[in-house]
C-alpha atoms as a PDB file:
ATOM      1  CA  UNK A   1     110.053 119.587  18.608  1.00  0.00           C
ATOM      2  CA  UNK A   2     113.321 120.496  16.808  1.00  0.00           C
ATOM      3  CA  UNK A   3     111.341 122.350  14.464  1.00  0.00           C
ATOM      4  CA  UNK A   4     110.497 124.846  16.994  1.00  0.00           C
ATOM      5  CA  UNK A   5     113.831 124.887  18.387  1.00  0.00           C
ATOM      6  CA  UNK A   6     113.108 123.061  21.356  1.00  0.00           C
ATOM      7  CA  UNK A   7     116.306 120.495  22.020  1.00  0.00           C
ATOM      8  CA  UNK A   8     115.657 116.713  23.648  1.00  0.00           C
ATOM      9  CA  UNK A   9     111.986 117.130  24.558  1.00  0.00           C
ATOM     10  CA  UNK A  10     111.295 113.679  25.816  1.00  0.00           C
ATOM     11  CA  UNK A  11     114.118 114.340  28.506  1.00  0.00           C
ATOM     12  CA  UNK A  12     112.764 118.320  29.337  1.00  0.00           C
ATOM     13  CA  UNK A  13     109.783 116.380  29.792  1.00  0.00           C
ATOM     14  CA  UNK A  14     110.948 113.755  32.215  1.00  0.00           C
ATOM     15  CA  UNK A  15     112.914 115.992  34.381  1.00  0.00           C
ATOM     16  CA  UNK A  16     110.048 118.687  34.278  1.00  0.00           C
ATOM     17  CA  UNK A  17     107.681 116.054  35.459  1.00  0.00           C
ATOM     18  CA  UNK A  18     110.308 114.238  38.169  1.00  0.00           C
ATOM     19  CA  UNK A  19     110.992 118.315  39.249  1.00  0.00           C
ATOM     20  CA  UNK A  20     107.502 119.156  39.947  1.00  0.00           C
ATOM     21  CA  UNK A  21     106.674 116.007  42.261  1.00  0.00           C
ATOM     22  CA  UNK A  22     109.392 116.683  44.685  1.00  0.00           C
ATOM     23  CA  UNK A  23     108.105 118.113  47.437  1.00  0.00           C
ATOM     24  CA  UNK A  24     108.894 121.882  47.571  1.00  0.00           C
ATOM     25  CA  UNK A  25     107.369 125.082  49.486  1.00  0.00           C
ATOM     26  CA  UNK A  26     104.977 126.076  46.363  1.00  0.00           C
ATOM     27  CA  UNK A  27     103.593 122.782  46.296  1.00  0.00           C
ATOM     28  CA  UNK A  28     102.989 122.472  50.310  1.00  0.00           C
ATOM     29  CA  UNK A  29     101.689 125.931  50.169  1.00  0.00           C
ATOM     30  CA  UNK A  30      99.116 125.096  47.940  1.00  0.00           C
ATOM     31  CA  UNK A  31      98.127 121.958  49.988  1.00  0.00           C
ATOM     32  CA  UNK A  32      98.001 123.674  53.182  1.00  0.00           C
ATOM     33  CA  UNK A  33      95.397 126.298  51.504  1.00  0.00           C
ATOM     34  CA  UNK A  34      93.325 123.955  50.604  1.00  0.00           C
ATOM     35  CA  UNK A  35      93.597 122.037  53.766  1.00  0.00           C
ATOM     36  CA  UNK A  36      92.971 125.328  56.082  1.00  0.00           C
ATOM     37  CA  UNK A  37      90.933 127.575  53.830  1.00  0.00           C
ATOM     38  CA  UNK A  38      89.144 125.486  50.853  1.00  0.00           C
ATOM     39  CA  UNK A  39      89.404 125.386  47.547  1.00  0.00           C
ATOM     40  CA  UNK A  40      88.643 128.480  46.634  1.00  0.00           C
ATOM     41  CA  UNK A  41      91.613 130.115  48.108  1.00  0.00           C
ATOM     42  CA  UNK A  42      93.576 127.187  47.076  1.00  0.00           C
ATOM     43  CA  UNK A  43      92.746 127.901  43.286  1.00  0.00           C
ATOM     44  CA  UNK A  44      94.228 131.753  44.037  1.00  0.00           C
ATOM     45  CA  UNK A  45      97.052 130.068  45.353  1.00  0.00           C
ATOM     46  CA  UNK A  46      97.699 127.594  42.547  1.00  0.00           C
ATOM     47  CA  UNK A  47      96.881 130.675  39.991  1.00  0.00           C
ATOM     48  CA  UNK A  48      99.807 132.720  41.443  1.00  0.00           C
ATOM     49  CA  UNK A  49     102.179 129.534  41.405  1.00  0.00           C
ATOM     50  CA  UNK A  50     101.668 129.496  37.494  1.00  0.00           C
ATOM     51  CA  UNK A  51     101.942 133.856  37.327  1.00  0.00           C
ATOM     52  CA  UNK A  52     105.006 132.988  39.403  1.00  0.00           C
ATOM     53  CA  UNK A  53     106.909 130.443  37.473  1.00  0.00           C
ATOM     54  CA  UNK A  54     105.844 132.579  33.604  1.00  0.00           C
ATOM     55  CA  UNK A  55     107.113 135.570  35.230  1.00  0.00           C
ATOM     56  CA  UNK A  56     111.042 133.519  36.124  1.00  0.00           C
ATOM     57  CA  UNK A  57     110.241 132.122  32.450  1.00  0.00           C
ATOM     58  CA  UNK A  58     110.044 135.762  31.057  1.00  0.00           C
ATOM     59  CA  UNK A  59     112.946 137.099  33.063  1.00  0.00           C
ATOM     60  CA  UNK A  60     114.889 133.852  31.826  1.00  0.00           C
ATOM     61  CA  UNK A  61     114.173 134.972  28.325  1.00  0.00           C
ATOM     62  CA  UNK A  62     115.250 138.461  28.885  1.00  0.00           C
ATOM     63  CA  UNK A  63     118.173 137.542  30.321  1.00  0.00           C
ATOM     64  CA  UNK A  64     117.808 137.395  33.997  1.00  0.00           C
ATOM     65  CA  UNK A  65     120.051 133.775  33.951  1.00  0.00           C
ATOM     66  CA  UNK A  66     122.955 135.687  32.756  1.00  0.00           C
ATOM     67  CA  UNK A  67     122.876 138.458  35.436  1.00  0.00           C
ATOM     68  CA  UNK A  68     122.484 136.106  37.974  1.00  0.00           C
ATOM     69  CA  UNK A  69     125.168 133.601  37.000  1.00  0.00           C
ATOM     70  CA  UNK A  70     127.539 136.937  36.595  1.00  0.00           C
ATOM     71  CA  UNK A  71     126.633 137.812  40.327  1.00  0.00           C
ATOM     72  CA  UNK A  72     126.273 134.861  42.662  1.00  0.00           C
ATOM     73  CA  UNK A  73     125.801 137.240  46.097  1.00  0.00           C
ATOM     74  CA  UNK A  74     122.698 138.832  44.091  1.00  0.00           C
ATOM     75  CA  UNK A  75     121.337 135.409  43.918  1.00  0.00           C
ATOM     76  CA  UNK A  76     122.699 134.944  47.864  1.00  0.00           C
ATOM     77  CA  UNK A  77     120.061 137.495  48.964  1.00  0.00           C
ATOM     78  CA  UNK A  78     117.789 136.139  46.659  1.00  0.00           C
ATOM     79  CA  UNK A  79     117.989 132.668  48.866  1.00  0.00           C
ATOM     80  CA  UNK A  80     118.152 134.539  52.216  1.00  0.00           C
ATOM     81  CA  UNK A  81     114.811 136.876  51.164  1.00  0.00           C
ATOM     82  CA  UNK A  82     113.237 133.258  50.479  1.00  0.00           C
ATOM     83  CA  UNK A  83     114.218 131.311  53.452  1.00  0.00           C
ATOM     84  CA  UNK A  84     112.939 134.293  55.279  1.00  0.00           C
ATOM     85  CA  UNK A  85     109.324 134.081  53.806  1.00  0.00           C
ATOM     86  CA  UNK A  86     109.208 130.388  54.201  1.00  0.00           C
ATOM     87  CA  UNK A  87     110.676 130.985  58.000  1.00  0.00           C
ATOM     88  CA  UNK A  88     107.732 133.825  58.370  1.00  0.00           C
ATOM     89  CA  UNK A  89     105.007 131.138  57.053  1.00  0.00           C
ATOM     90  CA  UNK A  90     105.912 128.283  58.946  1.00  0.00           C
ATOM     91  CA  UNK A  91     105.929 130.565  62.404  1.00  0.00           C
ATOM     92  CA  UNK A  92     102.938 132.079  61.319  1.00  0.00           C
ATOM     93  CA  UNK A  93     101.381 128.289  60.881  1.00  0.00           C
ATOM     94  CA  UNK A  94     102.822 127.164  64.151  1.00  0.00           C
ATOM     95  CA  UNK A  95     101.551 129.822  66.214  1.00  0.00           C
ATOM     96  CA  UNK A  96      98.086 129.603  64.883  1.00  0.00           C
ATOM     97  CA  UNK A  97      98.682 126.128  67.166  1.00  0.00           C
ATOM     98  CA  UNK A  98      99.168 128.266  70.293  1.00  0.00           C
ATOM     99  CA  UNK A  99      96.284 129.889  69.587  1.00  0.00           C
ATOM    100  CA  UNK A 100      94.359 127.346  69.198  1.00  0.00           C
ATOM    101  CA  UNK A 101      95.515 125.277  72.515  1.00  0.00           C
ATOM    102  CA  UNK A 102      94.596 128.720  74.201  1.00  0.00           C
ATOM    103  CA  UNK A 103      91.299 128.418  73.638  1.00  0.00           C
ATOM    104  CA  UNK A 104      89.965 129.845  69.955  1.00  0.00           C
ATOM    105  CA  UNK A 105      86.993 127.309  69.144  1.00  0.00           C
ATOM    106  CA  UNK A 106      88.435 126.494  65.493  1.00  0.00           C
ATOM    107  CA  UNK A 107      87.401 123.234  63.572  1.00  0.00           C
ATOM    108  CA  UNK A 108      90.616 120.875  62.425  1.00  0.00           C
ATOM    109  CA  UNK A 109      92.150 121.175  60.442  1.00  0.00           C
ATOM    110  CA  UNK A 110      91.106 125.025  59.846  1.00  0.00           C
ATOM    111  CA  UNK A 111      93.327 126.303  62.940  1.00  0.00           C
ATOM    112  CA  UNK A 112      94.392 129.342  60.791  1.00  0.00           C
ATOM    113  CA  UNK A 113      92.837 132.365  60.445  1.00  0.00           C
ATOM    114  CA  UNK A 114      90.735 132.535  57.316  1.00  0.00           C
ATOM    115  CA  UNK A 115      92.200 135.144  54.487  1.00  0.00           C
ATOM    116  CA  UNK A 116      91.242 136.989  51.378  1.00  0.00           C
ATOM    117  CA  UNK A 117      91.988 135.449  48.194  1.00  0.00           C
ATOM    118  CA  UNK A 118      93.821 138.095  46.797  1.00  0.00           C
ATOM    119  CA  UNK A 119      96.291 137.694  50.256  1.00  0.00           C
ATOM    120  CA  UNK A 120      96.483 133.900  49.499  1.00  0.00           C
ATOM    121  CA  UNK A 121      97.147 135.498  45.787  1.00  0.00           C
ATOM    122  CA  UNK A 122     100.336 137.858  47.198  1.00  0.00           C
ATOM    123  CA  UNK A 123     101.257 135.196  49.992  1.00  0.00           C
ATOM    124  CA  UNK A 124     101.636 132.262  47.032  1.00  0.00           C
ATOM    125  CA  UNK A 125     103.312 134.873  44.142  1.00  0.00           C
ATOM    126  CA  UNK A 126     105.936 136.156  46.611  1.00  0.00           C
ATOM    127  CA  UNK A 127     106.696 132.268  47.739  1.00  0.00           C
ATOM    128  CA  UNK A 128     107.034 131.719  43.877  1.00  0.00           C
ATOM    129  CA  UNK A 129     109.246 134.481  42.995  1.00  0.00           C
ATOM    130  CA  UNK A 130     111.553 133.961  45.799  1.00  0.00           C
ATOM    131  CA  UNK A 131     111.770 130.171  45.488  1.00  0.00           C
ATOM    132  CA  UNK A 132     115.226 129.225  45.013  1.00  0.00           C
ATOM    133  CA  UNK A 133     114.488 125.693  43.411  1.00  0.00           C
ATOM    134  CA  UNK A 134     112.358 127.632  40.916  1.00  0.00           C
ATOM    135  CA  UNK A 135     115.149 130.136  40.572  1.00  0.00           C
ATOM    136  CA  UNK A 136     117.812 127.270  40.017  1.00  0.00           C
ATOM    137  CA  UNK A 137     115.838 125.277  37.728  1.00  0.00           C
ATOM    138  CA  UNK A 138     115.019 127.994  35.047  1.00  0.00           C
ATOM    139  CA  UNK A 139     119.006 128.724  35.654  1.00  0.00           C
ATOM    140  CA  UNK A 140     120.817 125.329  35.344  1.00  0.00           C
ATOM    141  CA  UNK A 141     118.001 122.819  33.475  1.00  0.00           C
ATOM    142  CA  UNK A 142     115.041 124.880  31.728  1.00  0.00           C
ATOM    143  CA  UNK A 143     117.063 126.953  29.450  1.00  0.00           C
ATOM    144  CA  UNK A 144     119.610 124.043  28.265  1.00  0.00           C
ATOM    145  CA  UNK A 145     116.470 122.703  26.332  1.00  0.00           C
ATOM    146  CA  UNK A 146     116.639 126.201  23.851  1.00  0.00           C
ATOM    147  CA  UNK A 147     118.422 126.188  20.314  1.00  0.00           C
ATOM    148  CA  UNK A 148     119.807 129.813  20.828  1.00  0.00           C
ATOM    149  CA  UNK A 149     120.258 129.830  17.098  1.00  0.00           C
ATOM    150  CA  UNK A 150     116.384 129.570  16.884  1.00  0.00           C
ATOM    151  CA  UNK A 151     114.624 132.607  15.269  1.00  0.00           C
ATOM    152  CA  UNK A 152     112.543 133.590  16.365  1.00  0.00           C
ATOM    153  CA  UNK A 153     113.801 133.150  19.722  1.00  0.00           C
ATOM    154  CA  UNK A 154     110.688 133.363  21.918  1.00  0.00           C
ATOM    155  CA  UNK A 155     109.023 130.540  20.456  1.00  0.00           C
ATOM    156  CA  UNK A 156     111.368 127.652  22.048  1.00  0.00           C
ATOM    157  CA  UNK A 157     110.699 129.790  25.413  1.00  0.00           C
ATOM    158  CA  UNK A 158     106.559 129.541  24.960  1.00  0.00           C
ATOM    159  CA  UNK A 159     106.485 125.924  24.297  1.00  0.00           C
ATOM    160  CA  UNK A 160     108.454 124.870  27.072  1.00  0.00           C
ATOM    161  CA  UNK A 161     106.385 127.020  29.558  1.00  0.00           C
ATOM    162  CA  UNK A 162     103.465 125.958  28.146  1.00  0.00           C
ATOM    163  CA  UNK A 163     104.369 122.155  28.812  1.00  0.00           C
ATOM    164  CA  UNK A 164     105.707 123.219  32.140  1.00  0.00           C
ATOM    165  CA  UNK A 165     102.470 125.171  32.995  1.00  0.00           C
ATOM    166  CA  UNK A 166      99.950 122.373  32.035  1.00  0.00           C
ATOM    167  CA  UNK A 167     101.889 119.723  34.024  1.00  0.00           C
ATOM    168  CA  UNK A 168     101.810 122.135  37.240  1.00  0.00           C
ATOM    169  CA  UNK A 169      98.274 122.706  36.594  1.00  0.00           C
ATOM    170  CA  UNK A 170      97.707 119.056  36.860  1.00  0.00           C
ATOM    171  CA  UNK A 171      99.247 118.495  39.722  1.00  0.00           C
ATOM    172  CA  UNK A 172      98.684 121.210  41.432  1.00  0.00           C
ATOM    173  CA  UNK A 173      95.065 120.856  41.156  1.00  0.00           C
ATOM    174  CA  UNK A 174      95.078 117.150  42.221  1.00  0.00           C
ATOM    175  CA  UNK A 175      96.755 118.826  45.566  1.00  0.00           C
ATOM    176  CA  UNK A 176      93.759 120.672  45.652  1.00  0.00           C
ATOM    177  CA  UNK A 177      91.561 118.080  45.718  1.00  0.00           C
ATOM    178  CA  UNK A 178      93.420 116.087  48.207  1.00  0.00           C
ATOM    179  CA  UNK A 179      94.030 118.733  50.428  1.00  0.00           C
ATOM    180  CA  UNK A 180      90.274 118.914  50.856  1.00  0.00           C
ATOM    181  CA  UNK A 181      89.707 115.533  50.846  1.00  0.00           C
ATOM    182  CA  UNK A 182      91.992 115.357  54.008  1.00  0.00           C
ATOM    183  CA  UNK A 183      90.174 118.587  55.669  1.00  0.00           C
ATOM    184  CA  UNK A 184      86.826 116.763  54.928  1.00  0.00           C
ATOM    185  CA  UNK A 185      88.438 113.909  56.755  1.00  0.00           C
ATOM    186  CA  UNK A 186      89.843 115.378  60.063  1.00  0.00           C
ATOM    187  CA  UNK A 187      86.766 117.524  60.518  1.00  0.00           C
ATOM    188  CA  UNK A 188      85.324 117.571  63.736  1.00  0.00           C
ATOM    189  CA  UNK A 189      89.139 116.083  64.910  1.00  0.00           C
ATOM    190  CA  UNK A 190      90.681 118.968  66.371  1.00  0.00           C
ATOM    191  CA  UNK A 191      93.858 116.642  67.735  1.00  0.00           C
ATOM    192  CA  UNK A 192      94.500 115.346  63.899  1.00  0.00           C
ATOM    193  CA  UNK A 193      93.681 118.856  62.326  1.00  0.00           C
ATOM    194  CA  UNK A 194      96.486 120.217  65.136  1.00  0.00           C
ATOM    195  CA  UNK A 195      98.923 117.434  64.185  1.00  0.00           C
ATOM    196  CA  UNK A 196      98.694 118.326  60.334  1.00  0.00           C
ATOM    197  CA  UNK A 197      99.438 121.889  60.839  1.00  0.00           C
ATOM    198  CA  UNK A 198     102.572 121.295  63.260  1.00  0.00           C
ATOM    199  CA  UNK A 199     104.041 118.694  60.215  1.00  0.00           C
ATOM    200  CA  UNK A 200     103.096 121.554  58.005  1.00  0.00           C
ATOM    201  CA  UNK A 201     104.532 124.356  59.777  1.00  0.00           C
ATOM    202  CA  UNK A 202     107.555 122.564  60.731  1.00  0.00           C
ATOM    203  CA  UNK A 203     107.878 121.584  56.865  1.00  0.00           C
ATOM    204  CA  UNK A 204     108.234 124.858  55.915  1.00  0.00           C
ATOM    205  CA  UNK A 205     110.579 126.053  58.969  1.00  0.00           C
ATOM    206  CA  UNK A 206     112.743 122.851  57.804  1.00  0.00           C
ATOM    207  CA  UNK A 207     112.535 123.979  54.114  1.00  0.00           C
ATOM    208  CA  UNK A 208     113.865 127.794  55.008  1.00  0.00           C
ATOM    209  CA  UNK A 209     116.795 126.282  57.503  1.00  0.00           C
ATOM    210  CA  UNK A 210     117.999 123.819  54.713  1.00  0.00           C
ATOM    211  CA  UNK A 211     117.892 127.060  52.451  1.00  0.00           C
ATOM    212  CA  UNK A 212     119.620 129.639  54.633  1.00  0.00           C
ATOM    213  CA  UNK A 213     122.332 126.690  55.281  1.00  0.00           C
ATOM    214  CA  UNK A 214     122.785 125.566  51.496  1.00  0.00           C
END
């Protein structure tokens, strides 16, 4: 991969794939989709997760690494405005609980209120943009696999977020299918389905604490 100034491959490729199975808020968000709302909102979901992560790859090629490194409380808010949103989800999530103990006549696991795709769509892209772990990894491990001296320079760039892409798509899309597998599981058991979305929702209120706290 030398050849199109792509440094250590095999090792981009191991931490890429090590990176994307830890359990982080783009990943749960797309389970949860498919778990409340079915696969076809999931897919939106998973769609904006890969928009998300080429538009960080695009602003790390044009430079956005450098202005952030230069101005650590820039990237500050950036963390805040993300703990926020996953704060914001995993209330929302929670409180479709309360809801549903007060009386709404709602299958498990789908206790939340069914969307649009193109709000799953916004929901998922603004969780992507604002993910600090996505943030930090483009900063500190995706761009140490790019011969700067490379011309031209975008093509290093495009192969790595092509490998990046495909291995999210896989993944991603195995979340999918397991996230309805599960729904298909617990329906009819509105005590499971309940359970599921309080780990869920308190997974993502744990996520933006640890965040806001870092």
């Amino acid at each position: 991969m030398e050849n199109l100034g792509v440094i250590q491959f095999w090792t981009f490729l191991a931490g890429v794939v090590v990176i994307i199975l830890m359990p982080g808020p783009n990943s749960l968000f797309v389970l949860k989709t498919s778990m409340v709302q079915g696969p076809k909102h999931a897919w939106c979901s998973l769609t904006a997760v890969l928009l998300g992560d080429a538009t960080l790859i695009l602003l790390s090629y044009l430079g956005l690494a450098s202005v952030l490194l230069a101005s650590p409380e820039l990237f500050r808010w950036i963390r805040y405005l993300g703990a926020a949103y996953l704060f914001y989800i995993g209330v929302q999530t929670l409180l479709s609980l309360c809801k549903s103990k007060a009386g709404d006549s709602v299958e498990a696991p789908q206790v939340v209120a069914a969307a649009t795709c193109a709000s799953v769509f916004r929901k998922s892209l603004l969780l992507s943009l604002t993910n600090p772990k996505a943030i930090l990894f483009f900063l500190s491990f995706f761009i140490q696999f790019i011969d700067s001296s490379f011309t031209p320079n975008w093509v290093p760039y495009l192969v790595l977020a092509l490998v990046l892409e495909v291995i999210s798509l896989i993944y991603l899309t195995t979340l999918i299918y397991a996230g309805a597998a599960i729904a298909s599981f617990f329906k009819g058991q509105p005590k499971a389905g309940q359970a599921g979305n309080l780990l869920l929702g308190l997974l993502f209120t744990g996520f933006a604490v640890r965040l806001a706290l870092a």
